[in-house]
Every structure is written in C-alpha cells, then in structure tokens.
N, C-alpha and C. Protein backbone atom coordinates (compact mmCIF):
# COMPACT_ATOMS: atom_id res chain seq x y z
N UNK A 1 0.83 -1.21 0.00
CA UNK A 1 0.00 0.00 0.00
C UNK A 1 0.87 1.26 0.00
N UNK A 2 1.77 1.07 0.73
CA UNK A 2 2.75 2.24 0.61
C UNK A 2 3.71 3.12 -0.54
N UNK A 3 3.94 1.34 -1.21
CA UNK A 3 4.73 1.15 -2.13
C UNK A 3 3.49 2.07 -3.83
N UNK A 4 2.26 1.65 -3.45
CA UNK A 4 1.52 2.40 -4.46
C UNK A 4 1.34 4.06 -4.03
N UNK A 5 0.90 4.44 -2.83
CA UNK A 5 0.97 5.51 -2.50
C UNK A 5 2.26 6.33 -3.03
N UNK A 6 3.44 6.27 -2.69
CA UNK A 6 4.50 6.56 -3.26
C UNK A 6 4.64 6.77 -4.49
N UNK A 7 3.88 5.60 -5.40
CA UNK A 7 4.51 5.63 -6.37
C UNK A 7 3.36 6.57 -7.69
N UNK A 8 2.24 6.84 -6.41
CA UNK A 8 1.19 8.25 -6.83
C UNK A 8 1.89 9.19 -7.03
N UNK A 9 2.52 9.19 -5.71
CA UNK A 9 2.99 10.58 -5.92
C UNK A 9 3.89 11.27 -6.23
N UNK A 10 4.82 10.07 -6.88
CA UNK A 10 5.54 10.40 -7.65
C UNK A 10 5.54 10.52 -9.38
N UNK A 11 4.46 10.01 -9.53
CA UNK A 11 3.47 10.45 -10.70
C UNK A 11 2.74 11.66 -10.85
N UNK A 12 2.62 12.49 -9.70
CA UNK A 12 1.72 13.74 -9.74
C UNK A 12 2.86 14.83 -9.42
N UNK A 13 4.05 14.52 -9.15
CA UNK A 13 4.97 15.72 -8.87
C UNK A 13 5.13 16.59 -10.26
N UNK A 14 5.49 15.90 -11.24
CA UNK A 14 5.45 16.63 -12.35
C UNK A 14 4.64 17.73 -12.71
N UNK A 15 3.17 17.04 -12.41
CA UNK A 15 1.83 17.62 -12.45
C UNK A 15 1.89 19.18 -11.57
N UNK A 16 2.16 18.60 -10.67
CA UNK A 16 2.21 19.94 -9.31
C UNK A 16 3.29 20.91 -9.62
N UNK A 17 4.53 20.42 -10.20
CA UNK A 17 5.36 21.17 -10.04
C UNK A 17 4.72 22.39 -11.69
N UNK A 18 4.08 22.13 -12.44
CA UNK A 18 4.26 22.53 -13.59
C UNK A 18 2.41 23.71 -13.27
N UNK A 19 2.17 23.63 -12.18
CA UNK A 19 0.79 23.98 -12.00
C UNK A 19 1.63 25.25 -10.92
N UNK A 20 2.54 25.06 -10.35
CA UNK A 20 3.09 26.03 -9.17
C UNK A 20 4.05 27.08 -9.85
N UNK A 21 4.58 26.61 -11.11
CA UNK A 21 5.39 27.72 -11.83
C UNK A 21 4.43 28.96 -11.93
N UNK A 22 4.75 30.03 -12.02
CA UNK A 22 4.00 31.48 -12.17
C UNK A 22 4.06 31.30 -13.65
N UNK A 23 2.79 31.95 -14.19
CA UNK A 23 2.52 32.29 -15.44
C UNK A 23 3.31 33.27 -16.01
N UNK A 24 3.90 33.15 -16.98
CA UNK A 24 4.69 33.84 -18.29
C UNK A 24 3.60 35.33 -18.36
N UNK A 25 4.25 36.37 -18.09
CA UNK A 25 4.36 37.35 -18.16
C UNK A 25 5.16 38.19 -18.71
N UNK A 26 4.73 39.12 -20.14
CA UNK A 26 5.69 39.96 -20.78
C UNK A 26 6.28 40.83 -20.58
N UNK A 27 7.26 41.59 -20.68
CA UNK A 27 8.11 42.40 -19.89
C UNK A 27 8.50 43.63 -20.84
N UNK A 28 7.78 44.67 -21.07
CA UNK A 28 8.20 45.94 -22.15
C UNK A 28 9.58 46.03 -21.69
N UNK A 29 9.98 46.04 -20.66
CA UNK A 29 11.55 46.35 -20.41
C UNK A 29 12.50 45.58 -21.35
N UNK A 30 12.10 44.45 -20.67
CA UNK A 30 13.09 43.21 -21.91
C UNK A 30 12.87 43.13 -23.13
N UNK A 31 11.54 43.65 -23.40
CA UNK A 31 11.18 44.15 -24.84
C UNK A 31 11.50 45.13 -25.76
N UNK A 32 12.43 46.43 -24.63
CA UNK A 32 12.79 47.60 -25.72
C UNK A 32 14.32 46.96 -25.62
N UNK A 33 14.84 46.40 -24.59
CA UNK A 33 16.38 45.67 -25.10
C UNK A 33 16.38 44.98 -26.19
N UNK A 34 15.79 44.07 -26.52
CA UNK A 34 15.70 43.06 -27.47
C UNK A 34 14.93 43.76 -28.83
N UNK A 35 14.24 45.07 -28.51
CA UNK A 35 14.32 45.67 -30.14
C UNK A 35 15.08 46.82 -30.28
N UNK A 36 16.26 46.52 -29.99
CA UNK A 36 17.41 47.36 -30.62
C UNK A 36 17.93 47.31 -31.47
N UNK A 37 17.49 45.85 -32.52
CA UNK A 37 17.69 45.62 -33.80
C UNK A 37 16.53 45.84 -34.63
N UNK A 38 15.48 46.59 -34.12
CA UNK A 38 14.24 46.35 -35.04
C UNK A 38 14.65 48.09 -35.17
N UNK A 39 14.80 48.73 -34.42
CA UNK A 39 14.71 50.03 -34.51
C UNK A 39 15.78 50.75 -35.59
N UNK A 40 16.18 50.32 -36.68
CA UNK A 40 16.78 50.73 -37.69
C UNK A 40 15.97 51.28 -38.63
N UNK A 41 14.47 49.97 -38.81
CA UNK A 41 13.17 50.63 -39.76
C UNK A 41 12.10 50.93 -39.33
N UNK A 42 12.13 50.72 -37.91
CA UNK A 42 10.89 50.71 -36.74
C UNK A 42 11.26 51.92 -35.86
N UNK A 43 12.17 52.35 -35.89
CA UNK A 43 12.55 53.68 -35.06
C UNK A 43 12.88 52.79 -33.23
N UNK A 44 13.43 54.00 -32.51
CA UNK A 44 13.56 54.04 -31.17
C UNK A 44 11.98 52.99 -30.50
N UNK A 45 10.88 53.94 -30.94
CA UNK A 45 9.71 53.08 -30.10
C UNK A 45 8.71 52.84 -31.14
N UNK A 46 8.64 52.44 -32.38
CA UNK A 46 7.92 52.39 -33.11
C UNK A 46 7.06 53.09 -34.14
N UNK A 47 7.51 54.06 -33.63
CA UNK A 47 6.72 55.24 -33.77
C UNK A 47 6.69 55.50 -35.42
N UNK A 48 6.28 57.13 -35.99
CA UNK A 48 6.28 57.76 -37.03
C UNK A 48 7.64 57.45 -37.90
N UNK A 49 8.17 56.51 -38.45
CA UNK A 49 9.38 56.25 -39.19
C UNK A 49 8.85 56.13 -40.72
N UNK A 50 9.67 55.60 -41.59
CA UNK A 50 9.51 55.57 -42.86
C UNK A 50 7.82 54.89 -43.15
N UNK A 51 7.57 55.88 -44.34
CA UNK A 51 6.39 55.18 -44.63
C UNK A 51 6.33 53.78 -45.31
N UNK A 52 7.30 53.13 -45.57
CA UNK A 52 7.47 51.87 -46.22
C UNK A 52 7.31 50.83 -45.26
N UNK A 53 7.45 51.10 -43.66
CA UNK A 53 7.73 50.53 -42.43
C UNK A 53 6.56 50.50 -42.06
N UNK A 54 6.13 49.45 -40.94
CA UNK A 54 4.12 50.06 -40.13
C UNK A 54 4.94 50.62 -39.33
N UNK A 55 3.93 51.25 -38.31
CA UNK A 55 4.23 51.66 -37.25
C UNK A 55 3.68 50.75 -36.24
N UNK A 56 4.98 50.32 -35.37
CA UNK A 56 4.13 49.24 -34.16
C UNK A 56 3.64 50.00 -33.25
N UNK A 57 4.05 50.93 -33.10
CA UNK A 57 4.08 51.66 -31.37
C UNK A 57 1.92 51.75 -31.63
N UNK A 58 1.45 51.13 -29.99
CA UNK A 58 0.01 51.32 -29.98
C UNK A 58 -0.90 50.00 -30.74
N UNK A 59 -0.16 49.02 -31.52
CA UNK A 59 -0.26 47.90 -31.94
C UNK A 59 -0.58 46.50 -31.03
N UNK A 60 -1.58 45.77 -31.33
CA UNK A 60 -2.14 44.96 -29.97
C UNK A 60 -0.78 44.06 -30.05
N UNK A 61 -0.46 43.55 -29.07
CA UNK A 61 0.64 42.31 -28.49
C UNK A 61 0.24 41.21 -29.43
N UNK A 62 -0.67 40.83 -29.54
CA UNK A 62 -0.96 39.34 -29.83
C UNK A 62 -1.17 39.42 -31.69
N UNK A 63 -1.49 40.62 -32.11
CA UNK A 63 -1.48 40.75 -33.72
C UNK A 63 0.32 41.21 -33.94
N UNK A 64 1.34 41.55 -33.14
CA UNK A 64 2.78 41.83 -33.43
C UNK A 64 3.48 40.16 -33.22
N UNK A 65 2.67 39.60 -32.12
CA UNK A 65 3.24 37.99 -32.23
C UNK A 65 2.86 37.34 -32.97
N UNK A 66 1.47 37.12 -33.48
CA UNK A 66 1.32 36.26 -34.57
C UNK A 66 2.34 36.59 -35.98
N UNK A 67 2.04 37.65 -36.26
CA UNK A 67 3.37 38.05 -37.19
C UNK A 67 4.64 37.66 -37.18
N UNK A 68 5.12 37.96 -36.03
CA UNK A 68 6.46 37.36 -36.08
C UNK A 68 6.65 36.06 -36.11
N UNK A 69 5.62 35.08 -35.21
CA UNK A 69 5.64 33.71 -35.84
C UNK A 69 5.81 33.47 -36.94
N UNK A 70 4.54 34.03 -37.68
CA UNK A 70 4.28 33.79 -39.17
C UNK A 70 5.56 34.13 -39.92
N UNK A 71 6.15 34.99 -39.85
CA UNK A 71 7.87 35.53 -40.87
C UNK A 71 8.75 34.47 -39.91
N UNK A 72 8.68 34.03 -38.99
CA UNK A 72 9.61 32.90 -38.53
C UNK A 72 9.14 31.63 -39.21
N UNK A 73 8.20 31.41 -39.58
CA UNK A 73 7.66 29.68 -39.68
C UNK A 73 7.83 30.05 -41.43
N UNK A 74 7.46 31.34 -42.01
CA UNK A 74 7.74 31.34 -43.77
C UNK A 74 6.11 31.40 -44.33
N UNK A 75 5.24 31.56 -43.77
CA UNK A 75 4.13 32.08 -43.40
C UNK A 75 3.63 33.22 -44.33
N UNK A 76 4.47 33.91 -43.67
CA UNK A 76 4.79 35.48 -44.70
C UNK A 76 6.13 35.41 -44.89
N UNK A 77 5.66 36.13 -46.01
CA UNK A 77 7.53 36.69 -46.96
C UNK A 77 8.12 37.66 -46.60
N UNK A 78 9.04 37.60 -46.52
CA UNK A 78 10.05 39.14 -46.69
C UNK A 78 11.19 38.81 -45.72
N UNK A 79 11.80 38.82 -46.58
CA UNK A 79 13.51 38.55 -46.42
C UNK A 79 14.04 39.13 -45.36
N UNK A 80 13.63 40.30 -44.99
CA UNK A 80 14.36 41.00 -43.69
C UNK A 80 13.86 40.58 -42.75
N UNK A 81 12.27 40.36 -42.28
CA UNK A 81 11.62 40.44 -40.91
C UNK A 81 11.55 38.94 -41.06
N UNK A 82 12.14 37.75 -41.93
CA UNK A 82 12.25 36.08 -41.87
C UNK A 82 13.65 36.55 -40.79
N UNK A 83 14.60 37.15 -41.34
CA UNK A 83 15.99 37.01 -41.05
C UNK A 83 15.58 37.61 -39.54
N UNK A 84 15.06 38.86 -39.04
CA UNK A 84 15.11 38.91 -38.30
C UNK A 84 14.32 37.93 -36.95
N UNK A 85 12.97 37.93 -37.47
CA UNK A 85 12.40 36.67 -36.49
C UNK A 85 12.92 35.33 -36.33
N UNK A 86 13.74 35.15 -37.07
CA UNK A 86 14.37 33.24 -36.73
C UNK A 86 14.88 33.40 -35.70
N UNK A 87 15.85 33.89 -34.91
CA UNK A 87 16.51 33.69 -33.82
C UNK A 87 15.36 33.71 -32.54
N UNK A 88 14.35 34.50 -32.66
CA UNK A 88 13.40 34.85 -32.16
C UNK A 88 12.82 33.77 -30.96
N UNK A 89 13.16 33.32 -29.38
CA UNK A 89 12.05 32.45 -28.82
C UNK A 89 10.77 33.31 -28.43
N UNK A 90 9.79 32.40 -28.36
CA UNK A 90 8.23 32.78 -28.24
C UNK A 90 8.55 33.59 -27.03
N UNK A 91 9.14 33.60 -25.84
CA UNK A 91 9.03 34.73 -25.07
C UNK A 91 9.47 35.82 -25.48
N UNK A 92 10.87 35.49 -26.71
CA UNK A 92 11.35 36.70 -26.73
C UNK A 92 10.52 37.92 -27.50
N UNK A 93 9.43 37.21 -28.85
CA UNK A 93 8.06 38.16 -29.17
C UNK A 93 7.45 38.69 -28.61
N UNK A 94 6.75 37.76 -27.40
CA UNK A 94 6.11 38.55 -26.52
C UNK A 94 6.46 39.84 -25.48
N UNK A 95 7.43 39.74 -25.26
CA UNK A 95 8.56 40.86 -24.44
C UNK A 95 8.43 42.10 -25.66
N UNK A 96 9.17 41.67 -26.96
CA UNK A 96 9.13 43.11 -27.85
C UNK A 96 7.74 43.30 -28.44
N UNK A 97 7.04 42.45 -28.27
CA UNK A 97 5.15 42.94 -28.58
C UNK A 97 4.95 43.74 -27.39
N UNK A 98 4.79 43.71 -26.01
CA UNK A 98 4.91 44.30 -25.00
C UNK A 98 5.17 45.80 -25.29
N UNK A 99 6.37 46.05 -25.74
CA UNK A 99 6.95 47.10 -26.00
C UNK A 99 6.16 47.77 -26.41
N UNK A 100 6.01 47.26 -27.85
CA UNK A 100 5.61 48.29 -28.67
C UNK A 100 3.78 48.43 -28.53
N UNK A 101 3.50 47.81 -27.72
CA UNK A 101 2.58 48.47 -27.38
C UNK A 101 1.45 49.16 -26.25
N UNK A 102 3.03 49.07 -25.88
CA UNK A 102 2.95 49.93 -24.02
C UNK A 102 2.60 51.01 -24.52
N UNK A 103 2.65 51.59 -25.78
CA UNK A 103 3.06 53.07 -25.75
C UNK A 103 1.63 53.46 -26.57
N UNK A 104 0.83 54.60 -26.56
CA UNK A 104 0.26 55.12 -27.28
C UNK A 104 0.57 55.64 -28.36
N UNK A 105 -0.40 55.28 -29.57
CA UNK A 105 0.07 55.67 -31.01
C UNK A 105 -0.11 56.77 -31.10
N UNK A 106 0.43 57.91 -31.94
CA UNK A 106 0.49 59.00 -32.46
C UNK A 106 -0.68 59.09 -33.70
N UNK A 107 -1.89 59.81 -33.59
CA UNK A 107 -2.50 60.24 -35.13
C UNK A 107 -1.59 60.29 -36.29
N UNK A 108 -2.34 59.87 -37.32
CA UNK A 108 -1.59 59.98 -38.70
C UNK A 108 -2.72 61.00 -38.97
N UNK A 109 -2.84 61.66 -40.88
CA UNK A 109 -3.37 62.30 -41.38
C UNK A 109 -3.75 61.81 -42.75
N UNK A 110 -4.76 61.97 -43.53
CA UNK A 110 -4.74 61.26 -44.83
C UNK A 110 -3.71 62.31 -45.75
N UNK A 111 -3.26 62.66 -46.68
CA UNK A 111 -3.15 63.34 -47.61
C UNK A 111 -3.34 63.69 -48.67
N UNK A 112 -4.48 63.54 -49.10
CA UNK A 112 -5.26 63.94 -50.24
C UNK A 112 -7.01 64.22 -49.97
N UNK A 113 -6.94 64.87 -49.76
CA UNK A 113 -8.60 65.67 -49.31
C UNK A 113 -10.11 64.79 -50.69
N UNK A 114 -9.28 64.52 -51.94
CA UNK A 114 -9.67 64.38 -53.04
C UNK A 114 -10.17 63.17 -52.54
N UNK A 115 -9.67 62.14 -51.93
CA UNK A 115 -9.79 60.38 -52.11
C UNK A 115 -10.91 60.09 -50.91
N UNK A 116 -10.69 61.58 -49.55
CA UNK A 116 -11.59 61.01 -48.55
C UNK A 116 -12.78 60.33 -48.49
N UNK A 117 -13.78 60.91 -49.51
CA UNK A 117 -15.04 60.10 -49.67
C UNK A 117 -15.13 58.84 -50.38
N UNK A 118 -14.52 58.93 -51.13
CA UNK A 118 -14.28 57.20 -51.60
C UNK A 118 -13.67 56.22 -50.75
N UNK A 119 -12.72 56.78 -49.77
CA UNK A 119 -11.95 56.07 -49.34
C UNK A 119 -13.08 55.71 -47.51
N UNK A 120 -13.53 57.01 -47.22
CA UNK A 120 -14.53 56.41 -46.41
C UNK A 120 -15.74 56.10 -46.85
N UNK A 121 -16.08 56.00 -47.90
CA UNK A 121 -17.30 55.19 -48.13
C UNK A 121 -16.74 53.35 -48.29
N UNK A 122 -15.69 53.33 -48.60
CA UNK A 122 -15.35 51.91 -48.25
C UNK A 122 -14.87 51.52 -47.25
N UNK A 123 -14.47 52.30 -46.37
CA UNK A 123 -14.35 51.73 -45.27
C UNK A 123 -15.34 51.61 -44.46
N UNK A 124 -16.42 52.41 -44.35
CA UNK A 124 -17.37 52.20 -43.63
C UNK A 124 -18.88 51.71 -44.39
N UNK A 125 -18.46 51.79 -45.68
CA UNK A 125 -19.77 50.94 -46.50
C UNK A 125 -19.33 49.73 -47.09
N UNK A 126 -18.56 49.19 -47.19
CA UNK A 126 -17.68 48.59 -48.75
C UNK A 126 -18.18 48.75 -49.31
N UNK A 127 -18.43 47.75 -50.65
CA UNK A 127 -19.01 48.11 -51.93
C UNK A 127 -19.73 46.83 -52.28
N UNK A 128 -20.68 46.84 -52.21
CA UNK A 128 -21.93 45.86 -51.99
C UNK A 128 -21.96 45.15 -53.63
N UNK A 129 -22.19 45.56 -54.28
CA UNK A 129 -22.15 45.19 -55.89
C UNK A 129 -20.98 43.96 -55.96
N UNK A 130 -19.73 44.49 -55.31
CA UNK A 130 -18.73 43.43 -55.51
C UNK A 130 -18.40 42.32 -54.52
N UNK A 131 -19.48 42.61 -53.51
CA UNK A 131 -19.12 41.45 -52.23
C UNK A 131 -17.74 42.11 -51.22
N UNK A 132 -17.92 43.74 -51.25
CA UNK A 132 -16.76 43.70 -50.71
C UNK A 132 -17.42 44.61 -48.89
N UNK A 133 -16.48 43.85 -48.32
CA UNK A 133 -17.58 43.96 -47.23
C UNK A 133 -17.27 45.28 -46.38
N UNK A 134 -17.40 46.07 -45.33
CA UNK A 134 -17.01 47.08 -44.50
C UNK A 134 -16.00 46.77 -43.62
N UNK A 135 -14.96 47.66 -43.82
CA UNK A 135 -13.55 47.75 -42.77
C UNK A 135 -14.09 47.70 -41.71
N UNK A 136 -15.26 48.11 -40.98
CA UNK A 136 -15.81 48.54 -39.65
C UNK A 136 -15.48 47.01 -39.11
N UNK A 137 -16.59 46.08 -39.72
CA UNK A 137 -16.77 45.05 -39.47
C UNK A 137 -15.52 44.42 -38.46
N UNK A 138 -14.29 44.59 -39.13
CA UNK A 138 -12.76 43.20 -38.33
C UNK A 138 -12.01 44.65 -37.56
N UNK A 139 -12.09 45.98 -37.95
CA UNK A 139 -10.98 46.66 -37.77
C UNK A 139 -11.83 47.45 -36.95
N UNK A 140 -12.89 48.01 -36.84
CA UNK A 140 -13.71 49.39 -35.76
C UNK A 140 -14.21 50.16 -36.56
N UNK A 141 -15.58 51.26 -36.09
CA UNK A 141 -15.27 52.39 -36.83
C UNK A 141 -13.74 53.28 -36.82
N UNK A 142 -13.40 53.26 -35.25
CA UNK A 142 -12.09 54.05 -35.09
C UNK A 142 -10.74 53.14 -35.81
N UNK A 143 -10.64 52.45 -36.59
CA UNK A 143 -9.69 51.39 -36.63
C UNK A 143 -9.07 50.97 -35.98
N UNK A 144 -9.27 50.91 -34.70
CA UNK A 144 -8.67 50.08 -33.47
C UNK A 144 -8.83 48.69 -33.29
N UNK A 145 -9.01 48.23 -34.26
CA UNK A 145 -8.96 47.02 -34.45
C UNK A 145 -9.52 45.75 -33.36
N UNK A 146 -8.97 44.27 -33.45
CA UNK A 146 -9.10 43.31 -32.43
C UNK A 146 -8.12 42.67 -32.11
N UNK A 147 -7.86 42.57 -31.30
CA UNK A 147 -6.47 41.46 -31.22
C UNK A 147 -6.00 40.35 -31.63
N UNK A 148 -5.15 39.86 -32.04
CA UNK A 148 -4.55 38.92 -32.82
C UNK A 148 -4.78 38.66 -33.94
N UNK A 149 -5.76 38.68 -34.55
CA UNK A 149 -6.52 37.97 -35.82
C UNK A 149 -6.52 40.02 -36.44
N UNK A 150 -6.87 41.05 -36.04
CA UNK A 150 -7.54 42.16 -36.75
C UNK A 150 -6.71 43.34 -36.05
N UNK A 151 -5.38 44.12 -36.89
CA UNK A 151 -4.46 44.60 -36.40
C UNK A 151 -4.87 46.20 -36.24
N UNK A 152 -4.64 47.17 -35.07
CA UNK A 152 -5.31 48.47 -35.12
C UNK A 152 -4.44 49.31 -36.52
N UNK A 153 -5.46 49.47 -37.21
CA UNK A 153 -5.27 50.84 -38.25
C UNK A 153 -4.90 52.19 -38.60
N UNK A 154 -5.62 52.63 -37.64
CA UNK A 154 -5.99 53.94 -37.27
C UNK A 154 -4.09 54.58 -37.11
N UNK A 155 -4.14 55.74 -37.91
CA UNK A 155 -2.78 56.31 -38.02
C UNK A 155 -1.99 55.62 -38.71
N UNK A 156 -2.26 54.22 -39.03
CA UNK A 156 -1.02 53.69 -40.35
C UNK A 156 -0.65 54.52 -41.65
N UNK A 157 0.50 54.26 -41.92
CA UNK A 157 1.40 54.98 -42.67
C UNK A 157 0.03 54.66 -44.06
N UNK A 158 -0.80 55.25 -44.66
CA UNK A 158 -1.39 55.09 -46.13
C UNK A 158 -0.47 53.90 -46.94
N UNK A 159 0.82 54.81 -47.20
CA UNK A 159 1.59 54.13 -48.16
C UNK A 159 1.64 52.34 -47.71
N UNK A 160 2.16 52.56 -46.31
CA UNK A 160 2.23 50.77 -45.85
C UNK A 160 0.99 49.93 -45.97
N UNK A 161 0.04 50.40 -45.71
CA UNK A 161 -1.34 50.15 -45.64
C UNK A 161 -1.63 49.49 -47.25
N UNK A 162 -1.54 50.86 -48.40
CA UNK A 162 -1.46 50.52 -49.54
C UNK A 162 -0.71 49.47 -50.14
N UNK A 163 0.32 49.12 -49.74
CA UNK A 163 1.32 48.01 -50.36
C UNK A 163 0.84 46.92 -49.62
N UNK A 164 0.28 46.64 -48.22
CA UNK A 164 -0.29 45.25 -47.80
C UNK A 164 -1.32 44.94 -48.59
N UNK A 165 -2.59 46.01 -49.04
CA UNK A 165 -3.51 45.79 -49.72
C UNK A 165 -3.04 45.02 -51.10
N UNK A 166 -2.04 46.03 -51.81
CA UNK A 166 -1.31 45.62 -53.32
C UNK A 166 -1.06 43.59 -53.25
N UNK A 167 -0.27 43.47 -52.16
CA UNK A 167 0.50 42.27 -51.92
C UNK A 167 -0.39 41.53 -51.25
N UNK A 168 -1.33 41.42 -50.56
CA UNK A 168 -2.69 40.64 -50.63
C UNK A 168 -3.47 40.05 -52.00
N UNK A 169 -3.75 41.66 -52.45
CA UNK A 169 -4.48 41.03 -53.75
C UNK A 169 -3.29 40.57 -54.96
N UNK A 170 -2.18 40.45 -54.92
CA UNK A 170 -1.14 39.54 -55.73
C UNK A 170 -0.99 38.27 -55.48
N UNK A 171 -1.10 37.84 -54.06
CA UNK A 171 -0.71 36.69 -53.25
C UNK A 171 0.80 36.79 -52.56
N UNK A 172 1.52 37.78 -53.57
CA UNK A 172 2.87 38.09 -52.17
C UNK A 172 2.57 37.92 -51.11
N UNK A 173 1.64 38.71 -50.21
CA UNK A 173 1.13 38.49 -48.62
C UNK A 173 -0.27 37.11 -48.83
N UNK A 174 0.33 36.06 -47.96
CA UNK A 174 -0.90 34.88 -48.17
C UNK A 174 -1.29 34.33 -46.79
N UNK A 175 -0.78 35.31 -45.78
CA UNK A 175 -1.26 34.78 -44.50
C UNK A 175 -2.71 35.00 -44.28
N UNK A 176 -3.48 35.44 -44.90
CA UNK A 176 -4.54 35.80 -44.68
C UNK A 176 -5.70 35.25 -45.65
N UNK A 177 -6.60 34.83 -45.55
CA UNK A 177 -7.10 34.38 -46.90
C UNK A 177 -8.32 35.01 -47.14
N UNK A 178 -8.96 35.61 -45.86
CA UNK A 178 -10.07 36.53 -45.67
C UNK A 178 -9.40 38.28 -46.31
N UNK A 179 -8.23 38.76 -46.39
CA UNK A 179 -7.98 39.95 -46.74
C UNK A 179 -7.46 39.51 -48.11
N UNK A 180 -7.04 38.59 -48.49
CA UNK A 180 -6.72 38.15 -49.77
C UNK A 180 -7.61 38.52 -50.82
N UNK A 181 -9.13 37.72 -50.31
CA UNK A 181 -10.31 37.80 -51.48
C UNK A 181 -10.43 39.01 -51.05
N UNK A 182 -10.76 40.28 -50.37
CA UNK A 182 -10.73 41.63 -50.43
C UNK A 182 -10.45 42.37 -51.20
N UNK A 183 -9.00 41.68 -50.98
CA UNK A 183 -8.09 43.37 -51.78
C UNK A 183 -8.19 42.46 -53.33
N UNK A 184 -8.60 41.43 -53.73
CA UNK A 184 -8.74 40.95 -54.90
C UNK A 184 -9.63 41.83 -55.70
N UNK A 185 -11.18 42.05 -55.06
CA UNK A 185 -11.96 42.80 -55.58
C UNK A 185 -11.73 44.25 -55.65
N UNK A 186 -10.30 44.94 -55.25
CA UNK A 186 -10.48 46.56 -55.23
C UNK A 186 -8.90 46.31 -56.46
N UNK A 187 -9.72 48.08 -57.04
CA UNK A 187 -8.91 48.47 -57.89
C UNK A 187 -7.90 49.05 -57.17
N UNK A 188 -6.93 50.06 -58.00
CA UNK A 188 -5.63 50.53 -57.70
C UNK A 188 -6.24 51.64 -56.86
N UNK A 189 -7.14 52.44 -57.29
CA UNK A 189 -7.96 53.71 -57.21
C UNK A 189 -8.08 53.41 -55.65
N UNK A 190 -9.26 52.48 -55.64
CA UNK A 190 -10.04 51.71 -54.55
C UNK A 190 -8.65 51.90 -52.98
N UNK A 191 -7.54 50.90 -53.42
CA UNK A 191 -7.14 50.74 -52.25
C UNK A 191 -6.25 51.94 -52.11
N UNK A 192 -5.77 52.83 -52.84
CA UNK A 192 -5.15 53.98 -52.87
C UNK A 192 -6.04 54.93 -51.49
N UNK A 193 -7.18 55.18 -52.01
CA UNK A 193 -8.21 55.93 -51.46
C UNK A 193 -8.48 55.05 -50.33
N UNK A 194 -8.57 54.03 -49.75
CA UNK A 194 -8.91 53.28 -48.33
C UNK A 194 -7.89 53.67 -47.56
N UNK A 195 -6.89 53.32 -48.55
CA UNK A 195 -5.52 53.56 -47.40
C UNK A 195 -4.99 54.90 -47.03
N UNK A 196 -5.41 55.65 -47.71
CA UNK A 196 -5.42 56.65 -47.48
C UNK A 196 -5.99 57.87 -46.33
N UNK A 197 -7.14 56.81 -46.37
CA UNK A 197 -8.03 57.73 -45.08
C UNK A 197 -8.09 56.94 -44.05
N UNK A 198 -7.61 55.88 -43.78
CA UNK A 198 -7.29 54.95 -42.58
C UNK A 198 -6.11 55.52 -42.11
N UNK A 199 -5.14 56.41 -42.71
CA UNK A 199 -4.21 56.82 -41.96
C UNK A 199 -4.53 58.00 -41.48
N UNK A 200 -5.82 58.71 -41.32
CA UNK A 200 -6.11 59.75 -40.89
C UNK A 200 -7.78 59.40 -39.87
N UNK A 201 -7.71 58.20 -39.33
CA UNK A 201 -8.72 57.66 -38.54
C UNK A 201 -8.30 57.83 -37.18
N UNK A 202 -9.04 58.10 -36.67
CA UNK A 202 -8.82 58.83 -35.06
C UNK A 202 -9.94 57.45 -34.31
C-alpha cells in the first residue's frame, strides 16, 4: 500500500510542479532591449518612421506575435523580418510585442482631401455590388482594431497600408485568406483611397 501511495505521488509531482510555476508574463523592459535591432526601420519606439515601415508603437501584443511567428515559420515573406524573427524564442516576441505596445500611437493624417469620400465610403460601407464587405466590421469604426486575428489601423502609414492591400491582392502576402479575397476585388484607385483615409482615422 505504501509502495503504491508513493509511487502516486511520484506520478503527480510533475503535475504539481508545472501547475506552481508562475505564469509567463511579458516584460516591455526586456522588450525595448531586445528591439534594438528592429529600430533601424521601426525607429527608437515604433513610432512615425519611414512610410514603407508600419508603425508598431500602440499595436495589440498578440497581432505583433502572430506576425512574427508567421515571418519565422515562412508564413509570410520578406527577407528582412524572416531574417530577423528566426533567432526569435516565443518569449522573446512577446517581451518586444509588450513594448511596442505599451506606448500610445500617435494620429496619422490622410493626404489627399480628393480620395476622402471614396476612401470612407469603403471603409465604412464597402461596396456591396462586388461582395466587398465594411472595414468597420474586423478593424472598428475608429480602426482600433481586435487582437490577434484584426491589427489596429488607425494612423497607419497610407503608403504601408497601400502596399499590404497591393501584396494581398497579388498573393505576395498569403497569411490571410479573408484579406486576400478583399483586396482581390479593389482596384488601384479603390485601395489607394482606403488607405489613405485609414491613416487619418482617429
């Protein structure tokens, strides 16, 4: 009897010991150390940098980790952010997701006064004729998006915005298969003018 008792509980130590560890918690601190290599095209904190770049800073944690998985696993393309996410462990994403979005985002502005109504009538109507559905719907009226799956908008660079749309509807970008058939149905015009006034969404 003893000999089984014992040999319980030495079957459940594992159990116990793995139930008593403290939960994984992200750390912005260890997160702005460890993006001291991102900040070449990402800036100091994410912030307002090249328009070819997103801006993370204000970006949910869990839509900056799935990403980086995805450019670690080959998921998504692009040669720089593969090279940079491989070394990458899953804590170490979560720490620089942390980061970048400890911080509140900065407003963007659209720049072209001309595109606003087209560009918010699809975002907040799509375009029904073509099956194309409303930005509101995954992203907000404010484009603040949802976490993990639906990334916040609001203040993205137009231009970056515009080239995910471009490289969606090409298949370059194929992580997605719901924004894929999207940007399939919009013209050049179309996503010019969306992206445009999503970077001036408050």
């Amino acid at each position: 009897m003893k000999r089984l008792a014992a040999l319980l509980l030495a079957a459940a130590l594992p159990a116990m010991a793995a139930e008593s560890k403290p939960a994984f918690k992200p750390d912005a601190a260890k997160g702005q150390a460890l993006s001291a290599a991102c900040q070449a095209c990402h800036t100091a904190d994410g912030t307002r940098g090249s328009p070819a770049n997103p801006i993370l800073q204000g970006q949910h944690p869990e839509y900056i980790v799935k990403q980086l998985r995805e450019f670690k696993a080959g998921k998504r393309k692009n040669a720089i952010m593969s090279g940079m996410a491989a070394p990458l462990a899953e804590e170490d994403m979560q720490h620089i997701a942390s980061f970048y979005a400890s911080a509140k985002a900065k407003p963007g502005f659209a720049k072209s006064k001309d595109t606003v109504p087209l560009g918010e009538k699809i975002y907040r109507g799509g375009i029904a004729e073509r099956q194309v559905p409303a930005c509101t719907g995954c992203h907000s009226p404010t484009g603040a998006g949802i976490p993990a799956q639906y990334p916040r908008l609001s203040g993205q660079h137009g231009d970056y915005t515009e080239a995910q749309l471009v490289a969606f509807r090409s298949g370059a970008r194929a992580n997605n298969a719901q924004m894929t058939t999207i940007a399939s149905k919009l013209s050049d015009r179309e996503i010019k003018a969306v992206a445009d006034y999503i970077a001036g969404l408050r």
